[in-house]
Protein backbone atom coordinates (compact mmCIF):
# COMPACT_ATOMS: atom_id res chain seq x y z
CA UNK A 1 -4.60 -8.66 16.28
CA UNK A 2 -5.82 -8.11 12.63
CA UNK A 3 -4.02 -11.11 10.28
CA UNK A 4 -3.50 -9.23 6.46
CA UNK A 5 -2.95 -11.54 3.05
CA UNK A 6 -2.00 -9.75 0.09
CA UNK A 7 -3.14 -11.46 -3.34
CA UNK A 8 -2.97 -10.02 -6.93
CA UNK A 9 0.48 -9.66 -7.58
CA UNK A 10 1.65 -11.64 -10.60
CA UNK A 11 3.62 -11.10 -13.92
CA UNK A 12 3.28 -7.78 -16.30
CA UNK A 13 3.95 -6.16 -18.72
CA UNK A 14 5.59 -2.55 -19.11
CA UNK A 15 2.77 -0.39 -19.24
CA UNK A 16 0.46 -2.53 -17.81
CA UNK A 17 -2.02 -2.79 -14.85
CA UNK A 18 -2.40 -5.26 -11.71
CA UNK A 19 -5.07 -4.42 -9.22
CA UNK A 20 -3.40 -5.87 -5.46
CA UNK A 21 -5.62 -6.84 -2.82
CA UNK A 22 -5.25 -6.58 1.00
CA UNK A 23 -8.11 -9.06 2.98
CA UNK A 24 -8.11 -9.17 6.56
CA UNK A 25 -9.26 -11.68 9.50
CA UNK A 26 -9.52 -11.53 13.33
CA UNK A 27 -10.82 -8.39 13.36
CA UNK A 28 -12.83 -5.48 11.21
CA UNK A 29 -10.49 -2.91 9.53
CA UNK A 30 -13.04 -0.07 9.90
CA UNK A 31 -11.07 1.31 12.76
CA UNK A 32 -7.84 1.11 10.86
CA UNK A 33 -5.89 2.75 7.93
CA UNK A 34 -4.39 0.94 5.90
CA UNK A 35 -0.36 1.15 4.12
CA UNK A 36 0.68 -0.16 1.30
CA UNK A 37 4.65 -0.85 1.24
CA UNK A 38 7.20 -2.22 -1.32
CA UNK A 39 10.65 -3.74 -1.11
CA UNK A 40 12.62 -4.62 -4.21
CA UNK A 41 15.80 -6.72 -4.04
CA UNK A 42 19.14 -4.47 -2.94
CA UNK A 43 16.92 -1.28 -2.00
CA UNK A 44 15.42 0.03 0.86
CA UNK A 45 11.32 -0.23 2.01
CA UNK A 46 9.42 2.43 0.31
CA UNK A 47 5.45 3.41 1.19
CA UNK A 48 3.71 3.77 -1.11
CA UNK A 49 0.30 4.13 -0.12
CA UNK A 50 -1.85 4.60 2.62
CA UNK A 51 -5.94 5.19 3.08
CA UNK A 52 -7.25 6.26 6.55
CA UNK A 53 -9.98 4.59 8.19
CA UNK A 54 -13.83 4.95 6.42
CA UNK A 55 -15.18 6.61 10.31
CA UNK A 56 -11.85 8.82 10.45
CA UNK A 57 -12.73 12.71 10.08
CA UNK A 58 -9.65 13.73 8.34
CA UNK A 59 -10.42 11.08 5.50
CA UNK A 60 -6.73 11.02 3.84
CA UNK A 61 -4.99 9.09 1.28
CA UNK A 62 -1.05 9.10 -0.05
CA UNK A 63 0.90 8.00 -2.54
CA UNK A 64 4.32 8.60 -2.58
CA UNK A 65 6.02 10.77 -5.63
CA UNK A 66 7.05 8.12 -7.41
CA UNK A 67 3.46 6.39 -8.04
CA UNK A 68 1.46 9.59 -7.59
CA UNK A 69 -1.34 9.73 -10.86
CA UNK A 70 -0.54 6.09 -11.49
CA UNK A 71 -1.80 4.37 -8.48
CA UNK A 72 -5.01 4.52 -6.57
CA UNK A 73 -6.14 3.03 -2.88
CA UNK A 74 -9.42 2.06 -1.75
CA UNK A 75 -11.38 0.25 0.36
CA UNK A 76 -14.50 -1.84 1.08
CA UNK A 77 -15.22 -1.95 4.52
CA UNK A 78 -17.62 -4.64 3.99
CA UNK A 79 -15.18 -7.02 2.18
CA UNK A 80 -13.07 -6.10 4.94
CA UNK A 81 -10.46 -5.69 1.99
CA UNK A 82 -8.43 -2.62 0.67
CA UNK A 83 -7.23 -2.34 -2.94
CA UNK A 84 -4.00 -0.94 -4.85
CA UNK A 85 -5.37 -0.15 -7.87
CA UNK A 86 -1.85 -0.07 -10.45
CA UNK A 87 -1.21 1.18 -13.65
CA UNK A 88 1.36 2.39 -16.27
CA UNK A 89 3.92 0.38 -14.53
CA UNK A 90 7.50 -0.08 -15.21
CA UNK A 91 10.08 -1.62 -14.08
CA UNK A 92 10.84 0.35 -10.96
CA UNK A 93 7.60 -1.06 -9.89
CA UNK A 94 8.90 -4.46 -9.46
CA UNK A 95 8.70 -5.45 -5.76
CA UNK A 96 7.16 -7.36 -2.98
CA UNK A 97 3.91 -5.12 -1.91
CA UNK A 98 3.07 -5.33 1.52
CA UNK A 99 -0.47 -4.15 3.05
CA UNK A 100 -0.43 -2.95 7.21
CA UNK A 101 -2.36 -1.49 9.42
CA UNK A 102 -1.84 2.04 11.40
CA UNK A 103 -4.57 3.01 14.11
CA UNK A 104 -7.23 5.34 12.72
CA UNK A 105 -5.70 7.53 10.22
CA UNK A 106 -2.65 7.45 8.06
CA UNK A 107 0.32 9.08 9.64
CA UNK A 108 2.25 12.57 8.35
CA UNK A 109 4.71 11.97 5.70
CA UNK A 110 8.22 12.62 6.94
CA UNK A 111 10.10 14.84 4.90
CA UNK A 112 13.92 13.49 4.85
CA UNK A 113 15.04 16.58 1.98
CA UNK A 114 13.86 19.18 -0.25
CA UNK A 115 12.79 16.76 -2.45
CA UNK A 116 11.95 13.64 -0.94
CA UNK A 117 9.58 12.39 1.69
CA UNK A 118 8.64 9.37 2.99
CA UNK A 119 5.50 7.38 4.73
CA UNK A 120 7.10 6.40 7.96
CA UNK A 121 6.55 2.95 8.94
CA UNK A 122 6.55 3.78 12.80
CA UNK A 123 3.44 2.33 14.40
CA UNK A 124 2.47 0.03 11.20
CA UNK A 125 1.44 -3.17 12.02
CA UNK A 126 0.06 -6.49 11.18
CA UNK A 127 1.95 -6.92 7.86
CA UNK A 128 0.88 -9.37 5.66
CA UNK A 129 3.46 -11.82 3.94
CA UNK A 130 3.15 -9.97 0.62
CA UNK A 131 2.87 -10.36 -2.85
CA UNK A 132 5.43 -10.51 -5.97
CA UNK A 133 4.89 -7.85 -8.28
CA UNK A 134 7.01 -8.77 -11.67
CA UNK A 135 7.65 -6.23 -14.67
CA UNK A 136 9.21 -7.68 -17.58
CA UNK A 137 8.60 -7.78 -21.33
């Protein structure tokens, strides 16, 4: 069982930048990917992230619509860490972020309508407690 803590969360402003960080113990994440997840007050869990694992052959990331161009993932398997790199951000950015782990590589989005799809949370595991992400002026 891989135990996840989430650190870098904090207060910011509109427009700025936080960099989130997701360290594990217990075991290596090499074999894992890894999902990052939000959860604001009165709405539902959204992914927002995910990065396979570094040995996977199908090496894929995801962002979800809604932070696509304004967010980036990464990881150092050596650190045993994976980051949420986050910019531009507003206020719909305000959440608890959430790191996981899914085995090997990041699952298929799930599209739920023409428009929309979503990072299914199905076979995530070993969420961390999370970290506050605040947006305010």
């Amino acid at each position: 069982q891989v135990q996840l803590v989430e650190s870098g969360g904090g207060l910011v402003q509109p427009g700025g930048s936080l960099r989130l960080s997701c360290e594990a113990s217990g075991a290596t994440l090499e074999h894992y990917a890894v999902g990052w997840f939000r959860q604001a007050p009165g709405k539902e869990r959204e992914g927002v992230s995910c990065i396979s694992s570094s040995g996977s052959t199908d090496r894929r990331t995801y962002y979800s619509d809604s932070v696509k161009g304004r967010f980036t993932i990464s990881r150092d398997d050596a650190k045993n860490t994976v980051y949420l790199q986050m910019n531009s951000l507003d206020s719909e950015d305000a959440a608890v972020y959430y790191c996981a782990t899914h085995p090997i590589r990041c699952p298929e989005p799930t599209r739920v309508s023409a428009t929309t799809e979503i990072l299914p949370a199905f076979r995530f595991t070993s969420w961390g407690q999370g970290t506050q992400v605040t947006v305010s002026s």
